[in-house]
Protein backbone atom coordinates (compact mmCIF):
# COMPACT_ATOMS: atom_id res chain seq x y z
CA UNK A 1 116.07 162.38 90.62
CA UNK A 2 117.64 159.36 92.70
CA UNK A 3 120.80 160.34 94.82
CA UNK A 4 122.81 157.98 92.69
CA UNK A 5 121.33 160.43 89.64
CA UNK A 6 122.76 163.48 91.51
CA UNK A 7 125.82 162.02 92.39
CA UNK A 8 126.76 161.57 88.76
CA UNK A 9 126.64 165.10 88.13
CA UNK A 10 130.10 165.15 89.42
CA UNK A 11 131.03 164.34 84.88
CA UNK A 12 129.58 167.86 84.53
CA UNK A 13 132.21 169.75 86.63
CA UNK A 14 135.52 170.83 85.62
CA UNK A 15 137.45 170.79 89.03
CA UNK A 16 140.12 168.74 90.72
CA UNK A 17 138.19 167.18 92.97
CA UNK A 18 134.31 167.11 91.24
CA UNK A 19 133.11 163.97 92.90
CA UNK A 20 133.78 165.32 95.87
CA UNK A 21 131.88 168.29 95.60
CA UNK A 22 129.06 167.12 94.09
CA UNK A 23 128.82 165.00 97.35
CA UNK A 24 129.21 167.69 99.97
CA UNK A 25 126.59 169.65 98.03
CA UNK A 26 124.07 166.83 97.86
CA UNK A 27 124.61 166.61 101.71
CA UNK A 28 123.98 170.04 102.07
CA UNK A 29 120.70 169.79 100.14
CA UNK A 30 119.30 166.71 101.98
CA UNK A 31 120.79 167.44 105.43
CA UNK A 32 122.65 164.38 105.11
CA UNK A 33 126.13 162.98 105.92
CA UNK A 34 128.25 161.48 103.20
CA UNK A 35 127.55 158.00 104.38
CA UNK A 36 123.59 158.23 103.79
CA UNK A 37 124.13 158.67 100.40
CA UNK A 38 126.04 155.83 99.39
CA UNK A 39 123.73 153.88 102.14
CA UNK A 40 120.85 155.07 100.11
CA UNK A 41 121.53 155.88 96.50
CA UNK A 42 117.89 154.90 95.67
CA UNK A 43 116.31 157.74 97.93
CA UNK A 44 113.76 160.56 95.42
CA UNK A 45 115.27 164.57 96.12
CA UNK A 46 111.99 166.09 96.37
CA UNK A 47 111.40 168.76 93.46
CA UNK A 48 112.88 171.82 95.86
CA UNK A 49 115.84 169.78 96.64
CA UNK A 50 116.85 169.18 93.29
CA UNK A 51 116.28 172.86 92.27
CA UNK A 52 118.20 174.15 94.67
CA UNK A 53 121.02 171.13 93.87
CA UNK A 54 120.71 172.10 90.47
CA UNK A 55 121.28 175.54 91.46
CA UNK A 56 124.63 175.06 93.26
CA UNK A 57 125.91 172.63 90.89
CA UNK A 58 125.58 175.39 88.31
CA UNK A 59 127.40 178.10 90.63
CA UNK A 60 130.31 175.61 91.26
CA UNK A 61 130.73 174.75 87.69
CA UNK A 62 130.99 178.89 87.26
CA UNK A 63 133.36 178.56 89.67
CA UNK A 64 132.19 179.69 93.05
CA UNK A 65 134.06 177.77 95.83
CA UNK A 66 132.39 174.76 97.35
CA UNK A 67 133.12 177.01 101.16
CA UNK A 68 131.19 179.74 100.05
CA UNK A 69 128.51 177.53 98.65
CA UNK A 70 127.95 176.04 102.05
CA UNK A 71 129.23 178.80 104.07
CA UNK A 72 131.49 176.89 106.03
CA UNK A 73 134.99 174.78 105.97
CA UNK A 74 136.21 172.02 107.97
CA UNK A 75 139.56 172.90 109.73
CA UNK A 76 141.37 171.59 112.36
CA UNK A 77 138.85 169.22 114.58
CA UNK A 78 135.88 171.95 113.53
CA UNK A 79 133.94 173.85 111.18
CA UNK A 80 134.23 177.61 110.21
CA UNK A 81 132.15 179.88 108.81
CA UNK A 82 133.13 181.26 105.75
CA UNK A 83 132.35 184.06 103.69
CA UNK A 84 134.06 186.33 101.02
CA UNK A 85 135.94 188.70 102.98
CA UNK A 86 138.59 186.42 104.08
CA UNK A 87 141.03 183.04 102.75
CA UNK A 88 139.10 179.90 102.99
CA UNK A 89 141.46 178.07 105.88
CA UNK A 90 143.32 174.94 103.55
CA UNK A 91 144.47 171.93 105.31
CA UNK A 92 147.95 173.05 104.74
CA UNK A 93 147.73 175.69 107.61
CA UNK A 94 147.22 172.82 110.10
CA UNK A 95 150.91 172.17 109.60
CA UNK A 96 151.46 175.91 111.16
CA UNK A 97 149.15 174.87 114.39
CA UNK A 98 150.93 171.83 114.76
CA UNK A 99 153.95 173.69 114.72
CA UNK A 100 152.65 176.66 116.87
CA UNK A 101 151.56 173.77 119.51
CA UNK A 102 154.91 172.39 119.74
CA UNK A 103 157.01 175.16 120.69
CA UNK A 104 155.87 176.32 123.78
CA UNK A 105 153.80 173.99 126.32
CA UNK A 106 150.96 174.51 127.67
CA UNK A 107 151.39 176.87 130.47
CA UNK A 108 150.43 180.57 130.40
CA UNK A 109 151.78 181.99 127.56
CA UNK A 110 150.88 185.59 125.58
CA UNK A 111 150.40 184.56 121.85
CA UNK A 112 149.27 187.14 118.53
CA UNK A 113 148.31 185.62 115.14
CA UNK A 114 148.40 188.71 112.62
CA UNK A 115 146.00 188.45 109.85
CA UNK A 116 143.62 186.29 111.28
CA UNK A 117 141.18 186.32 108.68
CA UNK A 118 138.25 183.28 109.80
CA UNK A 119 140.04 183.11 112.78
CA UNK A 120 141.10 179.65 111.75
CA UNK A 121 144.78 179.43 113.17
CA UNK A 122 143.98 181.58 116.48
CA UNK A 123 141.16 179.29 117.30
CA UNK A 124 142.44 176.47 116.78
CA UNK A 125 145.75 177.14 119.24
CA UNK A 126 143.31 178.70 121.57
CA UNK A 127 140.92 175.62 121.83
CA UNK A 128 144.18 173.32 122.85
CA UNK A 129 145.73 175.47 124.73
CA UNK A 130 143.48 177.24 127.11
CA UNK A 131 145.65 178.56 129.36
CA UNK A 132 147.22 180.25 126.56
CA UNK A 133 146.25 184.15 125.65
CA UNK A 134 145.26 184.30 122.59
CA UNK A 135 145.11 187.83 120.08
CA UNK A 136 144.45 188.08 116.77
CA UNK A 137 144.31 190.87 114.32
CA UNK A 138 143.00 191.55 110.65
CA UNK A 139 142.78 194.81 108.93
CA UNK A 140 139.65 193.98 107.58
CA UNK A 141 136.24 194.47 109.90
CA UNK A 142 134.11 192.47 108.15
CA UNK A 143 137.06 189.68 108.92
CA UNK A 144 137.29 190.68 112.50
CA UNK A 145 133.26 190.37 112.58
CA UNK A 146 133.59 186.79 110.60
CA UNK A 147 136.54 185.56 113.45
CA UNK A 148 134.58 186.30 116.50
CA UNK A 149 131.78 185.15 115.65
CA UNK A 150 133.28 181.63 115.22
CA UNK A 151 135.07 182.30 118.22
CA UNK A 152 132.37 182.60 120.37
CA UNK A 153 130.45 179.59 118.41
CA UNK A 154 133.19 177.31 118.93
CA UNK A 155 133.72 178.32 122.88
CA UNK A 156 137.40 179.90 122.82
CA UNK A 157 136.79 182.07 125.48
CA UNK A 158 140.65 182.73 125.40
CA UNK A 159 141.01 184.84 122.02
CA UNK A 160 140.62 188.20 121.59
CA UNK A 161 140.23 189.93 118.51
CA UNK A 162 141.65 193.39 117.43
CA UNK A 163 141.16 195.59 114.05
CA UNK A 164 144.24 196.91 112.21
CA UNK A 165 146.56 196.32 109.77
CA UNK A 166 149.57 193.93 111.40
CA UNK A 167 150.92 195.19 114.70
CA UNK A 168 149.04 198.35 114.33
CA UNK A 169 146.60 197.46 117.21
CA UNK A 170 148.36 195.75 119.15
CA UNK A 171 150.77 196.53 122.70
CA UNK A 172 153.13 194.34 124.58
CA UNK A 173 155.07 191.58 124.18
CA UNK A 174 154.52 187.75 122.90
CA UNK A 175 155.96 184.67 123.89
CA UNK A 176 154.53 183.73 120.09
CA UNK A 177 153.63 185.40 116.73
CA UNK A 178 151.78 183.39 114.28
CA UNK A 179 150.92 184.49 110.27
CA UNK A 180 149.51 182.99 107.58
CA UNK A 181 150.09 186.50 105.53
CA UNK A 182 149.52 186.94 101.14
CA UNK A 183 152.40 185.58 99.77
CA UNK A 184 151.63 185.27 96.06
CA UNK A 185 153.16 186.95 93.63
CA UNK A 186 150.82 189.65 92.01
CA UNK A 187 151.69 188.07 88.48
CA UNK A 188 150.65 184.36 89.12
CA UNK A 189 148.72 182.83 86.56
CA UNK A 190 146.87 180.43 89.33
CA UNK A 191 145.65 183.93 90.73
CA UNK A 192 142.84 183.74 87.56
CA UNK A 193 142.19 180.16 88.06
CA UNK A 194 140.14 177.98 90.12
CA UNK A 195 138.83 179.01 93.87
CA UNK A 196 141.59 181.98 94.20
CA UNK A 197 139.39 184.32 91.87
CA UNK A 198 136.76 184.34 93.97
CA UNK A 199 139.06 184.93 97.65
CA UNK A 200 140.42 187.94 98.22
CA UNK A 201 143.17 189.73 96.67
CA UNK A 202 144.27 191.80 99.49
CA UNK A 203 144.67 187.83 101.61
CA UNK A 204 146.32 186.48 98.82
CA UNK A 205 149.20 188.78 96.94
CA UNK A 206 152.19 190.87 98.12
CA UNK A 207 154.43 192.87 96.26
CA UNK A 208 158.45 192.06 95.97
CA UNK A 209 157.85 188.68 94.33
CA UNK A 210 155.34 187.72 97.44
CA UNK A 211 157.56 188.60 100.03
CA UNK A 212 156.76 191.72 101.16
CA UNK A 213 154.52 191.31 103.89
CA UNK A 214 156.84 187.91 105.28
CA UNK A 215 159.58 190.68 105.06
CA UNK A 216 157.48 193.40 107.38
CA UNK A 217 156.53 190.68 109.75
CA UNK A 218 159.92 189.36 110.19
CA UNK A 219 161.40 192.48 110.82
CA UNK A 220 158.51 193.81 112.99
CA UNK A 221 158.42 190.60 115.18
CA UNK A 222 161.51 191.62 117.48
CA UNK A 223 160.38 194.74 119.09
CA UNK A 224 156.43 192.67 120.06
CA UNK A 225 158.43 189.26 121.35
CA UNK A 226 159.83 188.26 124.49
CA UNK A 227 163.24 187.11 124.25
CA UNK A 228 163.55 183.37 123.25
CA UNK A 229 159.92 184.48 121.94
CA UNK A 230 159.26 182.24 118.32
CA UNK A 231 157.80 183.67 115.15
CA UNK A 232 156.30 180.69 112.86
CA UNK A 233 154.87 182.00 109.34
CA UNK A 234 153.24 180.28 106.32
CA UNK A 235 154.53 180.99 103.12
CA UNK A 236 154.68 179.70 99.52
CA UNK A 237 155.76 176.23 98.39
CA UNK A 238 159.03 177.88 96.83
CA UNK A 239 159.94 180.51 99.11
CA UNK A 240 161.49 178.17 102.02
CA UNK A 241 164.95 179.25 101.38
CA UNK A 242 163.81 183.04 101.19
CA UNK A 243 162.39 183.25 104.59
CA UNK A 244 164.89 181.51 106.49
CA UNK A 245 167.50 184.00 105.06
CA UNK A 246 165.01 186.91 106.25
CA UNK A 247 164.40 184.93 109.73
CA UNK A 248 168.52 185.09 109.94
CA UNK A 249 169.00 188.52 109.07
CA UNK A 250 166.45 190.07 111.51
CA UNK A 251 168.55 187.93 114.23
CA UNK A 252 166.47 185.08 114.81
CA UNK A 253 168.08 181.83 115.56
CA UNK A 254 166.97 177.98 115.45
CA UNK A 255 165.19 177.61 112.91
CA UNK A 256 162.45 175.25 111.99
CA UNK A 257 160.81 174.27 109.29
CA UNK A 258 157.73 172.00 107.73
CA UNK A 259 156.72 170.54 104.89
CA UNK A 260 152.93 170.50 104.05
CA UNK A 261 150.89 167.86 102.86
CA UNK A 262 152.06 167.84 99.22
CA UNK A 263 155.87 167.70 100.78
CA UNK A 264 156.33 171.03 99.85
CA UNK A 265 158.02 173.03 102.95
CA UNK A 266 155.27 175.37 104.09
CA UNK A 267 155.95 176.56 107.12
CA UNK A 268 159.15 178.24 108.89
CA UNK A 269 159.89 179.54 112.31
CA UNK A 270 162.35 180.93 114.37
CA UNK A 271 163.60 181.60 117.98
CA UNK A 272 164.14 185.23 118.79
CA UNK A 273 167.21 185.83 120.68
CA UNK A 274 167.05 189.36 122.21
C-alpha cells in the first residue's frame, strides 16, 4: 500500500474531520510529519505498518478518539499525554489561558486550577508565567499521576499538583482560580455520540442542568481568593448568561467574558471584591 492508498481511507470513516485523522494516524505509523506524506505519496508502508494502520483505522471508525489512539494531543504551543482517565484538552480551552494570562502580569502571583485533569490549563499558565505559583487539583489519582508526569516532561518546574475533589486539598489564598469543570447536562444526546463516549463521565456532566459544579466553584471561590483575586471558568456554549448571574450573586464584580473559536462565548470571569 502507497501512502496516497492509505490516505484515501479517510472515505471509510464516519467523522467530522476523517481526512484529518487518517493523516495523523499514517504519521504515527511511519514516524512521519504531515508534510512527508503529501511530499511522498508514492512511498510502500511496509507489511507491519499497514497492519498496524489498518488496525487503528478500524478502532477510530469504532469510535475510539484519534488522542487516545496516539496517546497524546496538541495544546497550547505543546503536546500532552493523554489517556482515559481525564478530558482530552480542545482548542477551545486556550481561550481560558489567554484569558488567565491577561489578568494579572507576570509578577509573583499564587494561582489554583481545580480539576486539572492532563494538566493542560495549569501548564500551560505555568510555562508563560514562571514566576507565577502554580497548583492544581483533580479528584482523580490516576489524573493527578497523568498531570505530573507532563509536568515534569514539559519543564514547569512551577506547578504543583494536589489530590482531592475541588478545594478539598488545598490552603490559602489565590490571586487566581482557574476551572474547566463538567458542565453538560446529564441528558445530552451528544453525551452518546462521537469522542465524548469514550471520555469520562465524571469530567464531562453535572447535575442542575450542568451547572452544578460552576455553582460550587463560584460560591467556594471567595473564602480561597485574595481580594481583587479573579475567578475565570469554562462553561457550555449556552450557559454565558447563567454564570455571569452566579459570578454576580456570589459578589464578584467586572466581569469578562470570551467567545471561543466557533463564536460561541466560552469563557467567563470575574473580579472578587472582598
Amino acid at each position: 500500500m502507497r501512502i496516497s492508498d492509505a490516505l484515501s481511507y479517510a472515505d471509510r470513516l464516519n467523522t467530522d474531520e476523517a481526512r484529518i485523522d487518517v493523516e495523523y494516524l499514517l504519521c504515527a505509523v511511519l514516524g512521519q510529519s504531515r508534510s512527508y506524506l503529501f511530499t511522498w505519496p508514492e512511498h510502500e508502508l511496509s507489511s507491519a505498518q499497514q497492519q498496524r494502520f489498518d488496525a487503528l483505522i478500524a478502532q477510530r471508525k469504532a469510535g475510539h478518539p484519534v488522542a487516545h489512539l496516539l496517546g497524546s494531543k496538541g495544546f497550547w504551543t505543546f503536546d500532552l499525554e493523554v489517556d482515559s482517565s481525564t478530558l482530552i484538552p480542545r482548542a477551545d480551552t486556550e481561550v481560558l489561558v489567554e484569558l488567565a494570562l491577561s489578568l494579572h502580569d507576570d509578577s509573583n502571583k499564587r494561582v489554583l486550577d481545580l480539576g486539572t485533569g492532563s494538566g493542560a490549563i495549569a501548564i500551560a499558565v505555568a510555562l508563560e508565567r514562571p514566576r507565577w505559583e502554580v497548583l492544581a487539583s483533580d479528584r482523580v489519582a490516576a489524573a493527578v499521576a497523568l498531570a505530573s508526569r507532563n509536568a515534569k516532561a514539559l519543564g514547569a518546574d512551577n506547578l504543583s499538583l494536589l489530590q482531592g475533589s475541588w478545594f478539598e486539598p488545598v490552603k490559602g489564598r489565590f490571586d487566581l482560580i482557574l476551572s474547566n469543570p463538567p458542565y453538560i447536562d446529564p441528558v445530552d444526546p451528544h453525551l452518546v455520540s462521537g469522542d465524548l463516549r469514550f471520555e469520562p463521565l465524571s469530567a464531562l456532566v453535572a447535575e442542575d442542568k450542568g451547572l452544578a459544579d460552576l455553582r460550587l466553584i463560584v460560591n467556594q471561590s471567595p473564602n480561597y481568593l485574595h481580594v481583587g483575586g479573579w475567578l475565570a471558568l469554562e462553561h457550555g456554549y449556552d450557559q454565558a448568561e447563567a454564570v455571569a448571574d452566579l459570578f454576580v450573586q456570589a459578589g464578584f464584580i467586572d466581569i469578562q467574558q470570551r467567545p471561543d473559536l466557533g463564536g460561541n462565548m466560552r469563557v467567563s470571569a470575574g473580579r472578587w471584591q472582598g
